[in-house]
PDB file of N, CA and C in Angstrom:
ATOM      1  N   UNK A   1     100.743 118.437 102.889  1.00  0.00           N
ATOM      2  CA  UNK A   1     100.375 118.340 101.474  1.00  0.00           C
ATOM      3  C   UNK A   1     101.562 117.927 100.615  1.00  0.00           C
ATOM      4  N   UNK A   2     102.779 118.448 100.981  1.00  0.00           N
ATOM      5  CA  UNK A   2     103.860 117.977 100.243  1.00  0.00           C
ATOM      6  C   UNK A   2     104.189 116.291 100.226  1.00  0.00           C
ATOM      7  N   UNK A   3     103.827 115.514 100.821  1.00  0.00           N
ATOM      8  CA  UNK A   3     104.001 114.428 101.258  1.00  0.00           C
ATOM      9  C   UNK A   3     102.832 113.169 100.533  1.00  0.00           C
ATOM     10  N   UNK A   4     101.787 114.393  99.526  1.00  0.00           N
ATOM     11  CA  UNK A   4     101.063 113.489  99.051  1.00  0.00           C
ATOM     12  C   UNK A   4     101.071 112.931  97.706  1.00  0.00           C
ATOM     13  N   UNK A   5     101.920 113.633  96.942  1.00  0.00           N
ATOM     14  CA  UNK A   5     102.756 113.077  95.847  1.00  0.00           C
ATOM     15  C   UNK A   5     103.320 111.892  96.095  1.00  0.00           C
ATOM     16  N   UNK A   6     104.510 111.748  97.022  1.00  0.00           N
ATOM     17  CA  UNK A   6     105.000 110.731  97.104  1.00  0.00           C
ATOM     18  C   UNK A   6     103.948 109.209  98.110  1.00  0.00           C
ATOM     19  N   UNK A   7     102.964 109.785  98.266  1.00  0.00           N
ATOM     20  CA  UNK A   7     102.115 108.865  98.928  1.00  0.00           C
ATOM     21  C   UNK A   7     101.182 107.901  97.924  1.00  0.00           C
ATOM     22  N   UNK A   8     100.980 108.975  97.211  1.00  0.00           N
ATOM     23  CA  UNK A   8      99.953 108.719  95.933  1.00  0.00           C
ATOM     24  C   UNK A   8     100.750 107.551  95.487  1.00  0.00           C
ATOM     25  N   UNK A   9     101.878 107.263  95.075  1.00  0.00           N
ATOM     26  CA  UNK A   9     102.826 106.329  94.718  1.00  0.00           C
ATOM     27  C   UNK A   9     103.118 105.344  95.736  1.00  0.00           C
ATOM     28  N   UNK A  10     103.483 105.756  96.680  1.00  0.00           N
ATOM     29  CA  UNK A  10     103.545 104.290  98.092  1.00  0.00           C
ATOM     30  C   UNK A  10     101.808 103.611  98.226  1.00  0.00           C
ATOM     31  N   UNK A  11     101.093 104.064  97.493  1.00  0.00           N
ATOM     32  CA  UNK A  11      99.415 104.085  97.641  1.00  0.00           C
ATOM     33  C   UNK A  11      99.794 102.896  96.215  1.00  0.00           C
ATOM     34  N   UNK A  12      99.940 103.815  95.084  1.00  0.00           N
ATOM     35  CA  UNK A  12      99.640 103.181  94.045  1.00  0.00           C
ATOM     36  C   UNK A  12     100.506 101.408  94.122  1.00  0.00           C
ATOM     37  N   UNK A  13     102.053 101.092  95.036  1.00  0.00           N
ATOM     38  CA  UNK A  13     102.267 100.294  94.992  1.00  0.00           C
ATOM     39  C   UNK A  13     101.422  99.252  95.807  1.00  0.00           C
ATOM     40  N   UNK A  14     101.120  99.348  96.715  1.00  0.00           N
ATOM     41  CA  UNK A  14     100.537  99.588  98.083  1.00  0.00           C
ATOM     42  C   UNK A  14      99.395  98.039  97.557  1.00  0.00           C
ATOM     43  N   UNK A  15      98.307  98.872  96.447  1.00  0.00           N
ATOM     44  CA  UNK A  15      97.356  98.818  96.485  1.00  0.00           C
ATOM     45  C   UNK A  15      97.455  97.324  94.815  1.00  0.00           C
ATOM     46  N   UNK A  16      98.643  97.321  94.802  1.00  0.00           N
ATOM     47  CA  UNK A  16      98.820  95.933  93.527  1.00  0.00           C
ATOM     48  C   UNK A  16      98.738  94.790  94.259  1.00  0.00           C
ATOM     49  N   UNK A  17      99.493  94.847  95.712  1.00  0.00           N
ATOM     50  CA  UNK A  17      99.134  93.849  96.461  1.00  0.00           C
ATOM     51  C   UNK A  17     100.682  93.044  96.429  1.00  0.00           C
ATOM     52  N   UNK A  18     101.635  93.411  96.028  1.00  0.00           N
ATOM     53  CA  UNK A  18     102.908  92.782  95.404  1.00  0.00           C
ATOM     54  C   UNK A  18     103.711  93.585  96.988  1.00  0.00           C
ATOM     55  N   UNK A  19     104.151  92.437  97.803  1.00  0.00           N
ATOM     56  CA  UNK A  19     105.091  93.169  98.947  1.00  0.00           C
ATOM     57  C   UNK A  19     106.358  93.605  98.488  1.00  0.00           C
ATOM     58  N   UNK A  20     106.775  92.857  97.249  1.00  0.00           N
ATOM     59  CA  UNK A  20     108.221  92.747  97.037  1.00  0.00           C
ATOM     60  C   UNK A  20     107.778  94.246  96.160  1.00  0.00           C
ATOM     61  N   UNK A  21     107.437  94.700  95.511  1.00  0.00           N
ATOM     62  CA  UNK A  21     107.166  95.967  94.797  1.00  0.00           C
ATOM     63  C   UNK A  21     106.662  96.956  95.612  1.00  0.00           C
ATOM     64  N   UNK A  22     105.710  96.830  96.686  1.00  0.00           N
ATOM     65  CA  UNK A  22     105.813  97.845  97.885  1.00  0.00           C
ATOM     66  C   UNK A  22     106.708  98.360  97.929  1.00  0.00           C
ATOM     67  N   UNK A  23     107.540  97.218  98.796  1.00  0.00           N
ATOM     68  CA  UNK A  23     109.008  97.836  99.486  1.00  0.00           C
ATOM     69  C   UNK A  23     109.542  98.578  98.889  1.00  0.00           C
ATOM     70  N   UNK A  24     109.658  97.919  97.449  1.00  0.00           N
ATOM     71  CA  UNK A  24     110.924  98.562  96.062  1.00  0.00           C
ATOM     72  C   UNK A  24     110.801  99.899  96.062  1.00  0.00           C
ATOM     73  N   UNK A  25     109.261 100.355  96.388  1.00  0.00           N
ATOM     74  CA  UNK A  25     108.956 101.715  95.519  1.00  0.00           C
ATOM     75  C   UNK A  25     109.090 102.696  96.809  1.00  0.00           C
ATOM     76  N   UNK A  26     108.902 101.995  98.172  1.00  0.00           N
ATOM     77  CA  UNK A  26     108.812 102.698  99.717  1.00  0.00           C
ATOM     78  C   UNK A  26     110.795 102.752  99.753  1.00  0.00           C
ATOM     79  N   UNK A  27     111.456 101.933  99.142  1.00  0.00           N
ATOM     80  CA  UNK A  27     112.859 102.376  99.164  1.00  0.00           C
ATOM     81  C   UNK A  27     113.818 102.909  98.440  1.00  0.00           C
ATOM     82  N   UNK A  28     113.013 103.225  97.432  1.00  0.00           N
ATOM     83  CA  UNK A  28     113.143 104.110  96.145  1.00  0.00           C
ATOM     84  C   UNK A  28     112.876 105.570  96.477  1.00  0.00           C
ATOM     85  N   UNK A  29     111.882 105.588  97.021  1.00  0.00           N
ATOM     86  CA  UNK A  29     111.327 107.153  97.652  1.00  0.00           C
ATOM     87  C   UNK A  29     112.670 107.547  98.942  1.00  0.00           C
ATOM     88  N   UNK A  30     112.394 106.359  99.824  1.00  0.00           N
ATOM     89  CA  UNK A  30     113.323 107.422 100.429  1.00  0.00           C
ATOM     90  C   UNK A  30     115.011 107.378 100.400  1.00  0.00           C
ATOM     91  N   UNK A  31     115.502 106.474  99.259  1.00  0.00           N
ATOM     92  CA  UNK A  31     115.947 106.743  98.658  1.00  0.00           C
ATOM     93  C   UNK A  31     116.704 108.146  98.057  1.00  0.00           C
ATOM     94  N   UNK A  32     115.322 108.524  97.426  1.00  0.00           N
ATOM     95  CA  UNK A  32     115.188 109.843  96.919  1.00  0.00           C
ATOM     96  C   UNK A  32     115.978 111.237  97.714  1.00  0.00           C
ATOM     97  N   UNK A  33     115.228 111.043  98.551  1.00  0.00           N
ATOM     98  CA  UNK A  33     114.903 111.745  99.943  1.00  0.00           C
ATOM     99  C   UNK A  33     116.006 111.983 100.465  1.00  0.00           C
ATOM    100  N   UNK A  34     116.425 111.094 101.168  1.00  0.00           N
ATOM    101  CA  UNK A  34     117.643 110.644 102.387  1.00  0.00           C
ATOM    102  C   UNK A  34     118.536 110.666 101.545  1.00  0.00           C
ATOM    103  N   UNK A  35     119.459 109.702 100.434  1.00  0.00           N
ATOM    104  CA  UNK A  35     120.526 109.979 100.171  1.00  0.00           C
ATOM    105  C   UNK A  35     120.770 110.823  98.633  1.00  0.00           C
ATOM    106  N   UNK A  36     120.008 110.952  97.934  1.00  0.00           N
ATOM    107  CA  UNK A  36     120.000 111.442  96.561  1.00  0.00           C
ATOM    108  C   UNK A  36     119.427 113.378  96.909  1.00  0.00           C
ATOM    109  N   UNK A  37     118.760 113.613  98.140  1.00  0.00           N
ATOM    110  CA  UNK A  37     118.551 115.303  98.379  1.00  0.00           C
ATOM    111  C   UNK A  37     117.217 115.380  97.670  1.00  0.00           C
ATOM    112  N   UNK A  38     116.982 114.616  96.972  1.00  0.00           N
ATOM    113  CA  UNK A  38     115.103 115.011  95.876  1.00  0.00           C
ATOM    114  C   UNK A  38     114.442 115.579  96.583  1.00  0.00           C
ATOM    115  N   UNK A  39     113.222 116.228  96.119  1.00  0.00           N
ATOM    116  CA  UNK A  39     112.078 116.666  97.019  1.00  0.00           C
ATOM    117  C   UNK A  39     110.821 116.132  96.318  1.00  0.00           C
ATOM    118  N   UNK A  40     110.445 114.745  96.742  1.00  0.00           N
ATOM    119  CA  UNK A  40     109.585 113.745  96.933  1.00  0.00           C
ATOM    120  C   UNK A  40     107.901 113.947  96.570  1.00  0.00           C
ATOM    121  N   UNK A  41     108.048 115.642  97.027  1.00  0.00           N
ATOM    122  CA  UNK A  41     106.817 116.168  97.030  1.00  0.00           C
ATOM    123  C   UNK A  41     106.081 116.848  95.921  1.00  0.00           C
ATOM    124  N   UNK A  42     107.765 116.571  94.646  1.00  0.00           N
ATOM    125  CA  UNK A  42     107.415 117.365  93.472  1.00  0.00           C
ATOM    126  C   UNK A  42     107.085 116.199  92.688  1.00  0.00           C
ATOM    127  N   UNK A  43     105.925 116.185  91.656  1.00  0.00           N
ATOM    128  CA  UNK A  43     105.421 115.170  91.019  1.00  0.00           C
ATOM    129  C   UNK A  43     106.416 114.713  89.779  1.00  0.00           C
ATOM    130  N   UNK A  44     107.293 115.761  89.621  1.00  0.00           N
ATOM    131  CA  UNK A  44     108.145 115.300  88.241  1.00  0.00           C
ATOM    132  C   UNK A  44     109.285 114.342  88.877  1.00  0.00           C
ATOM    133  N   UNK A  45     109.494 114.410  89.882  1.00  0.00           N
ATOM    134  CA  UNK A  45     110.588 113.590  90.788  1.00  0.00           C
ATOM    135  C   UNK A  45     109.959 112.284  90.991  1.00  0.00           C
ATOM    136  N   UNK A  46     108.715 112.369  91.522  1.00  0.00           N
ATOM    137  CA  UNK A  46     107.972 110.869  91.607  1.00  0.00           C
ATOM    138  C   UNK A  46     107.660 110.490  90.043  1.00  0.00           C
ATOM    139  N   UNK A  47     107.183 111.133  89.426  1.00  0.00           N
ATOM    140  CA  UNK A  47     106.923 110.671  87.928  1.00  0.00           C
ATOM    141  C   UNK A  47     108.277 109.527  87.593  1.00  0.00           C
ATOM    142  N   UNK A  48     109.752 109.733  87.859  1.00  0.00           N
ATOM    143  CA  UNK A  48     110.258 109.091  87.534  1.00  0.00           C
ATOM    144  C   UNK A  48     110.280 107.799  88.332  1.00  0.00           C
ATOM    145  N   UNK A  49     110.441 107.926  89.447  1.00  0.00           N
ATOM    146  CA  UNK A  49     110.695 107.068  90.321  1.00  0.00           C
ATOM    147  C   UNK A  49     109.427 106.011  90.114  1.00  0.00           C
ATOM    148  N   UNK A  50     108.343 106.289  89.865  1.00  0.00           N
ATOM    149  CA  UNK A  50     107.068 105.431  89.333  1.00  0.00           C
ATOM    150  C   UNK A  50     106.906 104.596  87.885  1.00  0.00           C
ATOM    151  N   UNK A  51     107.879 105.384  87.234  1.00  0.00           N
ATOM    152  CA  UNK A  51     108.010 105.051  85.978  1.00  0.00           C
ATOM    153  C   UNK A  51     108.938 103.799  85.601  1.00  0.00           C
ATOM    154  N   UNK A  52     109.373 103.940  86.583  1.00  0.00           N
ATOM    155  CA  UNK A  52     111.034 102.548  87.036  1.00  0.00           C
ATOM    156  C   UNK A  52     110.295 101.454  87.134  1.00  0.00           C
ATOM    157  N   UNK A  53     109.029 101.671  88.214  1.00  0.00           N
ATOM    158  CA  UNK A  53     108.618 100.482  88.198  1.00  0.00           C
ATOM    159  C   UNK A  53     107.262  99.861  87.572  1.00  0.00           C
ATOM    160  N   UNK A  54     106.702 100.850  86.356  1.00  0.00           N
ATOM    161  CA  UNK A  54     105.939 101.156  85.071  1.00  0.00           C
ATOM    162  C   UNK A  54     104.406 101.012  86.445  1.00  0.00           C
ATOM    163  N   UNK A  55     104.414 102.204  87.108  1.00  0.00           N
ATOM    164  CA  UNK A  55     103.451 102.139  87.934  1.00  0.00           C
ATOM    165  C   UNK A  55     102.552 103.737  88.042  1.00  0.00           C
ATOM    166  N   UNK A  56     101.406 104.160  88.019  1.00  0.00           N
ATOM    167  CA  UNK A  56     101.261 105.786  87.917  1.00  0.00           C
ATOM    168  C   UNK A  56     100.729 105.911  89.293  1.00  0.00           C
ATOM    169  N   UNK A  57     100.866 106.647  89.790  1.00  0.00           N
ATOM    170  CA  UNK A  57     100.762 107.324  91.312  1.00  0.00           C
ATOM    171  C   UNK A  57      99.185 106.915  91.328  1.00  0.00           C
ATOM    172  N   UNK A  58      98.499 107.340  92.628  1.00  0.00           N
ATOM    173  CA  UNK A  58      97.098 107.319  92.163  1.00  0.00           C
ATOM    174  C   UNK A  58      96.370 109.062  92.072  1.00  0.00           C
ATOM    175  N   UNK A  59      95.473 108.916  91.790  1.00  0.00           N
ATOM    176  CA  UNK A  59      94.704 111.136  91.333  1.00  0.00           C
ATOM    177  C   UNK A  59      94.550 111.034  92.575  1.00  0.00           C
ATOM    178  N   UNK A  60      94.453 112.596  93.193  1.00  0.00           N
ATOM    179  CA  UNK A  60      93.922 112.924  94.461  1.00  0.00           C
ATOM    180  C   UNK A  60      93.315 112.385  95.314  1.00  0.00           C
ATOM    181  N   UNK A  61      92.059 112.166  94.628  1.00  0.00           N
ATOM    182  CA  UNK A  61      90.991 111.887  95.774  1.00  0.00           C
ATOM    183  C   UNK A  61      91.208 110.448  95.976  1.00  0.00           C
ATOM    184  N   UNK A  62      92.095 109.141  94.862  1.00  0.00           N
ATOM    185  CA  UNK A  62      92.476 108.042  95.795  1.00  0.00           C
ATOM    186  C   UNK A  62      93.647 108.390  96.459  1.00  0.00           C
ATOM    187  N   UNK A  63      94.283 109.298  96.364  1.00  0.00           N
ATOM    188  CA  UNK A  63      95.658 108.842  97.517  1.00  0.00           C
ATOM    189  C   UNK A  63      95.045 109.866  98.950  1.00  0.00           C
ATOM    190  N   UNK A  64      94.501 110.392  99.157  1.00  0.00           N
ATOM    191  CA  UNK A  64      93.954 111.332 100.340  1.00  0.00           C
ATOM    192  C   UNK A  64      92.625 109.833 101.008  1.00  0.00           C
ATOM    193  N   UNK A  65      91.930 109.282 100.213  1.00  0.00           N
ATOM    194  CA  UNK A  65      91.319 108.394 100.522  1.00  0.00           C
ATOM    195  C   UNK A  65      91.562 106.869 101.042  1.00  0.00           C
ATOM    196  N   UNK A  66      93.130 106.610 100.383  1.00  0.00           N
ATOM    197  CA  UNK A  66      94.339 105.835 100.699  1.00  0.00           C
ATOM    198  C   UNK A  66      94.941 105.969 102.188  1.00  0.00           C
ATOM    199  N   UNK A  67      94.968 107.588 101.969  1.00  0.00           N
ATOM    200  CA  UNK A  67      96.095 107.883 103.372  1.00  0.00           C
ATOM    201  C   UNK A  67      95.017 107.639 104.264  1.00  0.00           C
ATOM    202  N   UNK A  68      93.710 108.219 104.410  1.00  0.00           N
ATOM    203  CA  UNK A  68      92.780 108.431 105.618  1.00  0.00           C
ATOM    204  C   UNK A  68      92.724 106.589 106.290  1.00  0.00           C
ATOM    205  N   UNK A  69      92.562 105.643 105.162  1.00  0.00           N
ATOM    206  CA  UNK A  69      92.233 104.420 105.758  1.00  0.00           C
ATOM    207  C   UNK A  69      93.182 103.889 106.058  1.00  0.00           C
ATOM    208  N   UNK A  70      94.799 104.355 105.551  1.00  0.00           N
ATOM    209  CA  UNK A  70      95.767 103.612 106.256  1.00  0.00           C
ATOM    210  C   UNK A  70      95.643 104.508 107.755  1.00  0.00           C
ATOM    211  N   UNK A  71      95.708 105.588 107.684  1.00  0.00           N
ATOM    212  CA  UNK A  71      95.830 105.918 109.230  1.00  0.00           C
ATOM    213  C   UNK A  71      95.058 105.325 110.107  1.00  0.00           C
ATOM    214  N   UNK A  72      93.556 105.434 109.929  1.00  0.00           N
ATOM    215  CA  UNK A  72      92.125 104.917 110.490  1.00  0.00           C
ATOM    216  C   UNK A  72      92.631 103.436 111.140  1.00  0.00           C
ATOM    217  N   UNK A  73      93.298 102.548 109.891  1.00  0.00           N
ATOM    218  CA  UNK A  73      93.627 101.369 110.538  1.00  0.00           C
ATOM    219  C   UNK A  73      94.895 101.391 111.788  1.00  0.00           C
ATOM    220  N   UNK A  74      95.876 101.900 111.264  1.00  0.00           N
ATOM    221  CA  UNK A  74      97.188 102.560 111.866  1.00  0.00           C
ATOM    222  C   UNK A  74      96.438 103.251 113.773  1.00  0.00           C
ATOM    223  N   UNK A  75      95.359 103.578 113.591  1.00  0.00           N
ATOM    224  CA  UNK A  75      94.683 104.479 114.800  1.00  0.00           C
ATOM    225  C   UNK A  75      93.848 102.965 115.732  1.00  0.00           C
ATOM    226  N   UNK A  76      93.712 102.419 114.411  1.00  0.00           N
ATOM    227  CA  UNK A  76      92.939 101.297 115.140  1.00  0.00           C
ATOM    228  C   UNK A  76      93.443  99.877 115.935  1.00  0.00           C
ATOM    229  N   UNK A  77      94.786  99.653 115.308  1.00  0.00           N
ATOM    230  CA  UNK A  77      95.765  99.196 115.891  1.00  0.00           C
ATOM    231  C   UNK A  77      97.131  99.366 116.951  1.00  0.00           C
ATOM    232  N   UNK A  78      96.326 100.979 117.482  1.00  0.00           N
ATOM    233  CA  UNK A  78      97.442 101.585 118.652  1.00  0.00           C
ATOM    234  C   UNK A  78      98.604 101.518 117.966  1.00  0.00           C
ATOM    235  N   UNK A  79      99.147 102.178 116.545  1.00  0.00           N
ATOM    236  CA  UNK A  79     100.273 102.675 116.062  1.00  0.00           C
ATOM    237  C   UNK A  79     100.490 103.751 116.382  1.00  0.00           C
ATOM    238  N   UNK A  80     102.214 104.239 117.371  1.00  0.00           N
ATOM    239  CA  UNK A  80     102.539 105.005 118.072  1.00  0.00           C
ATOM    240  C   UNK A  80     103.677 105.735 116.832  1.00  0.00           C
ATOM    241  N   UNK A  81     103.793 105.434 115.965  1.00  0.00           N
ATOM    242  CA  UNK A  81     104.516 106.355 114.846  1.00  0.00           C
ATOM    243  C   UNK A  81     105.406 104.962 114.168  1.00  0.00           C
ATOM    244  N   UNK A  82     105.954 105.593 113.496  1.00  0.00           N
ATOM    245  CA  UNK A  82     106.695 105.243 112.306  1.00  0.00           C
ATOM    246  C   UNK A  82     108.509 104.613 112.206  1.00  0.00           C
ATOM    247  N   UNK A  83     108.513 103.407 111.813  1.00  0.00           N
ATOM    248  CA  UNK A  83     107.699 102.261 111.250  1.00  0.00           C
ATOM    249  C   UNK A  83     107.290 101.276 113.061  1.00  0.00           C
ATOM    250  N   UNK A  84     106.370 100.823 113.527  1.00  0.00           N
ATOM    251  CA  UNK A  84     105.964 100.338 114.033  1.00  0.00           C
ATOM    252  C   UNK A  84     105.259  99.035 113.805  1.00  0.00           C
ATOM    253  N   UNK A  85     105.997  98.157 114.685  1.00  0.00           N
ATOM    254  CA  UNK A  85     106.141  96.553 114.508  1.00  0.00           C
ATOM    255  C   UNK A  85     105.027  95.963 114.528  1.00  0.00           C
ATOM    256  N   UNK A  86     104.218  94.685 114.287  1.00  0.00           N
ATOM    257  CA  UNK A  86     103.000  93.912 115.306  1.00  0.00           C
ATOM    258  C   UNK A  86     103.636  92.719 114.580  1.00  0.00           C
ATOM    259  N   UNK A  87     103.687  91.559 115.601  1.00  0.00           N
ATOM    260  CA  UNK A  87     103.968  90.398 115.459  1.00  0.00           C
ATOM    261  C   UNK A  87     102.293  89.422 115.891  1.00  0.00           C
ATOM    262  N   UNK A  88     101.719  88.604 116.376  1.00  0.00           N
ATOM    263  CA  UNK A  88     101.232  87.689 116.934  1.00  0.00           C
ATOM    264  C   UNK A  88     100.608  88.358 118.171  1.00  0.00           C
ATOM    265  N   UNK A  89     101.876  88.621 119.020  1.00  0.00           N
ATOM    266  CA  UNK A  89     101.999  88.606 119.979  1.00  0.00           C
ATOM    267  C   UNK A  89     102.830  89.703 120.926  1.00  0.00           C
ATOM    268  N   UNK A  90     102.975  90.699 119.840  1.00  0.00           N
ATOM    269  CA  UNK A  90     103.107  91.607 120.322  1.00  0.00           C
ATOM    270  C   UNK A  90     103.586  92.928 119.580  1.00  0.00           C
ATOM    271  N   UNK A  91     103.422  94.414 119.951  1.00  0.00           N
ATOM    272  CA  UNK A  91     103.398  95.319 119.181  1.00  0.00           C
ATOM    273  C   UNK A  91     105.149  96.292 120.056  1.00  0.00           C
ATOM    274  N   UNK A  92     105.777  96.762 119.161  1.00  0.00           N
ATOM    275  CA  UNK A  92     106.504  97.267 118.818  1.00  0.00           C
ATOM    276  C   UNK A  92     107.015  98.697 118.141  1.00  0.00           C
ATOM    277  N   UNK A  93     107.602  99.807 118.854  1.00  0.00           N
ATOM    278  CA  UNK A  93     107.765 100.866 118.268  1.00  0.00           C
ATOM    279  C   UNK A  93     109.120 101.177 117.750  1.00  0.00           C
ATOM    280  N   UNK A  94     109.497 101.778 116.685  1.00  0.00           N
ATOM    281  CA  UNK A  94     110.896 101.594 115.927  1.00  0.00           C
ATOM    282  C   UNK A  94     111.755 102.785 116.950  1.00  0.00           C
ATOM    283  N   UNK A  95     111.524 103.487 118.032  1.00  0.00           N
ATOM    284  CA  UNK A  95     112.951 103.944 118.804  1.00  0.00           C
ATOM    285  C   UNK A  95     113.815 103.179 119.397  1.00  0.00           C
ATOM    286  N   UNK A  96     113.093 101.778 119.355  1.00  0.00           N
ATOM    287  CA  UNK A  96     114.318 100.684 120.387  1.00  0.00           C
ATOM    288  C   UNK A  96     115.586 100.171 119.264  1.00  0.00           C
ATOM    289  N   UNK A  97     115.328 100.810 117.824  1.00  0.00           N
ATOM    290  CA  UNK A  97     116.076 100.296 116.733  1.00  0.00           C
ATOM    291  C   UNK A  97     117.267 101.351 116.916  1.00  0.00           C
ATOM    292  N   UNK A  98     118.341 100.660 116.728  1.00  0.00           N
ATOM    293  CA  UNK A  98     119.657 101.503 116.636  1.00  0.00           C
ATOM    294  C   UNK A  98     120.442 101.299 114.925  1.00  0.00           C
ATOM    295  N   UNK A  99     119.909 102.339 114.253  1.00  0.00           N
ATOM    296  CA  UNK A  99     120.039 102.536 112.843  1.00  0.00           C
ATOM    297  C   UNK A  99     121.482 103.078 112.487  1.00  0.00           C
ATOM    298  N   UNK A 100     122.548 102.506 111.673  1.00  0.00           N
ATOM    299  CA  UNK A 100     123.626 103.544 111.161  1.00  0.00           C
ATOM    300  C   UNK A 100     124.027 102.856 110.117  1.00  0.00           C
ATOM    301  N   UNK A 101     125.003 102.823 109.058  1.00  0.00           N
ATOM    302  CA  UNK A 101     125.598 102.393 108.234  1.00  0.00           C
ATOM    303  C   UNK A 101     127.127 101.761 108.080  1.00  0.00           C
ATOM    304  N   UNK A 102     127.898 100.582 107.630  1.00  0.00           N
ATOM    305  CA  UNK A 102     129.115 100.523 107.726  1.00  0.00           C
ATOM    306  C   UNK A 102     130.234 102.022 107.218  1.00  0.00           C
ATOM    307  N   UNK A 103     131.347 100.999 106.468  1.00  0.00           N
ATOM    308  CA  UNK A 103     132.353 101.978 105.918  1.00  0.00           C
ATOM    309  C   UNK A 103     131.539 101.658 104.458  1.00  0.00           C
ATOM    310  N   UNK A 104     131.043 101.229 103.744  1.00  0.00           N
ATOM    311  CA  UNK A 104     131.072 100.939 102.503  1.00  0.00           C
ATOM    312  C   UNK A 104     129.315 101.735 102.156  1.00  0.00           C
ATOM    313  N   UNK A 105     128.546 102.043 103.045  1.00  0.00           N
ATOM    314  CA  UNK A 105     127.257 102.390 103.024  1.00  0.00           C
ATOM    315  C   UNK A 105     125.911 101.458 103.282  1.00  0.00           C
ATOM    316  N   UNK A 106     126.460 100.573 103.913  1.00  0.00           N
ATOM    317  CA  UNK A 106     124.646  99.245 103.959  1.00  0.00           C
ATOM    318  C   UNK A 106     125.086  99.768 105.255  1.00  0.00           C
ATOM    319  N   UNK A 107     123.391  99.528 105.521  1.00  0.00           N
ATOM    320  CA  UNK A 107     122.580  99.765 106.504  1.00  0.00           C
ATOM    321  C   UNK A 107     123.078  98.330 107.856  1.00  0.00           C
ATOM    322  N   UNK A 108     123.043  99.032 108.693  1.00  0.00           N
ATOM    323  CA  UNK A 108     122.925  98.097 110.046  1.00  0.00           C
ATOM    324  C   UNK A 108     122.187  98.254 111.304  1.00  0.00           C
ATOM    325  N   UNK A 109     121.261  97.901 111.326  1.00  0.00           N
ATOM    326  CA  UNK A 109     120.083  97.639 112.316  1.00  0.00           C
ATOM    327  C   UNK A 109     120.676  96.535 113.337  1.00  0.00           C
ATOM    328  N   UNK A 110     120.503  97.261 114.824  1.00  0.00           N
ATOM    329  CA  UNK A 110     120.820  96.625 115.801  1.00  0.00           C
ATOM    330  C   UNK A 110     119.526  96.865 116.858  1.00  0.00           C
ATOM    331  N   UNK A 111     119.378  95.977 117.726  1.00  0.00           N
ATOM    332  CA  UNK A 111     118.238  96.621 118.828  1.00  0.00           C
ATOM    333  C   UNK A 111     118.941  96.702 120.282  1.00  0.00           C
ATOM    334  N   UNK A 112     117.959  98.088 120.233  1.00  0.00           N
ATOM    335  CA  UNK A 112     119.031  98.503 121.609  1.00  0.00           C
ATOM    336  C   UNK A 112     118.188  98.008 123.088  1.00  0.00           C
ATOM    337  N   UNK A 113     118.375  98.604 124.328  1.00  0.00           N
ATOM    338  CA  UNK A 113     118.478  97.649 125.369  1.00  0.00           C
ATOM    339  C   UNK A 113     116.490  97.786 125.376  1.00  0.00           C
ATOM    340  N   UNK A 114     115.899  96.364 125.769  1.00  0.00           N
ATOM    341  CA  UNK A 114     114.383  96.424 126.405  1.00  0.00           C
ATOM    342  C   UNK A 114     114.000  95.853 124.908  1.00  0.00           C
ATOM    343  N   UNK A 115     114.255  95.738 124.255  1.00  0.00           N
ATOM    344  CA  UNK A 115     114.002  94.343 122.849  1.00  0.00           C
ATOM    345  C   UNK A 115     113.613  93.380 122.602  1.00  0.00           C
ATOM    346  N   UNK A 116     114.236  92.641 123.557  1.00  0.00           N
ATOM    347  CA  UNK A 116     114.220  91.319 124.089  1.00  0.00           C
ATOM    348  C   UNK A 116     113.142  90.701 123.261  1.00  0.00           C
ATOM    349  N   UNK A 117     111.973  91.143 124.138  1.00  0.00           N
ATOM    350  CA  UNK A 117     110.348  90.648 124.279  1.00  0.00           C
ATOM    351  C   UNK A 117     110.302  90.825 122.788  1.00  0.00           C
ATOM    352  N   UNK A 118     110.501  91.371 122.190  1.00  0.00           N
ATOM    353  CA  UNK A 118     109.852  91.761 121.309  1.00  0.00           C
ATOM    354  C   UNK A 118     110.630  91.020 119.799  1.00  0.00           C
ATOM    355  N   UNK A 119     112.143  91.150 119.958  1.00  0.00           N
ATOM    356  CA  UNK A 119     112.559  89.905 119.096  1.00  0.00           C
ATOM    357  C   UNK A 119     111.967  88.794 119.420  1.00  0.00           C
ATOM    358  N   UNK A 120     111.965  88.028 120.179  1.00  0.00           N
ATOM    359  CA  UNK A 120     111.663  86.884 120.577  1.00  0.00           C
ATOM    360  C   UNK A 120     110.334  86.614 119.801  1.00  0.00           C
ATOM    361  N   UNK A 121     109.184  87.198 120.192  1.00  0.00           N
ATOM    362  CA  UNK A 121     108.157  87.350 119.202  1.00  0.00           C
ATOM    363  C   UNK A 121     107.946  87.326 118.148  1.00  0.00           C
ATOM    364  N   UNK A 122     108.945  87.744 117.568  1.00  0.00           N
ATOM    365  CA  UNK A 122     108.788  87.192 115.967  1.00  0.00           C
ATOM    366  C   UNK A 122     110.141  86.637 115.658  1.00  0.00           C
ATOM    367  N   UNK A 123     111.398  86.036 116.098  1.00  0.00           N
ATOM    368  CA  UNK A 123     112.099  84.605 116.205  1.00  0.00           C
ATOM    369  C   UNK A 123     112.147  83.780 117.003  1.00  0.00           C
ATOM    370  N   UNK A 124     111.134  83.874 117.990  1.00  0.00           N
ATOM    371  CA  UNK A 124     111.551  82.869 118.850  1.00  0.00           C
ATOM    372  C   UNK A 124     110.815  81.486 118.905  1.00  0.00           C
TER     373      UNK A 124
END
């Protein structure tokens, strides 16, 4: 239940149809979360973070109605957890990702060994 505050909002971006504003608001949250300590789950914390991008979460019964059909689809496409890949030609689970940060704080994504197939698929 704590998790549906901040969903209601990954819902409300979700659902404008704008990828580049998805992301913004899915890296804003965890954001929040991961390096700022927030607790995501309190609505006055998302209130702001929604407000940045002049967007209002959605009421209950759409973000519980949101979550059920992203999962449903997520169930229907053999998604094995989170974030999980599909290219064309082939599907992908995010443990083969080797996640850490430099000296300065950006992110560096590397793929670790058995990848291969699966880069290739969507650069090759």
């Amino acid at each position: 239940k704590t998790s549906m505050t901040a969903f209601a909002l990954a819902a409300a971006a979700a659902r404008t149809g704008d990828a580049v504003l998805s992301e913004s608001v899915g890296m804003a949250l965890r954001d929040a979360v991961f390096e700022q300590g927030l607790d995501i789950g309190r609505p006055e914390v998302v209130a702001v973070i929604a407000a940045g991008f002049g967007l209002a979460p959605l009421d209950a019964d759409a973000t519980e109605a949101a979550v059920r059909a992203d999962w449903d689809e997520g169930r229907g496409r053999g998604v094995v957890g989170s974030p999980h890949f599909f290219t064309g030609e082939a599907s992908w689970f995010c443990p083969g990702l080797a996640i850490s940060r430099d000296d300065v704080g950006n992110f560096i994504v590397a793929w670790k060994q058995g990848s291969e197939n699966f880069v290739e698929s969507v650069f090759g």
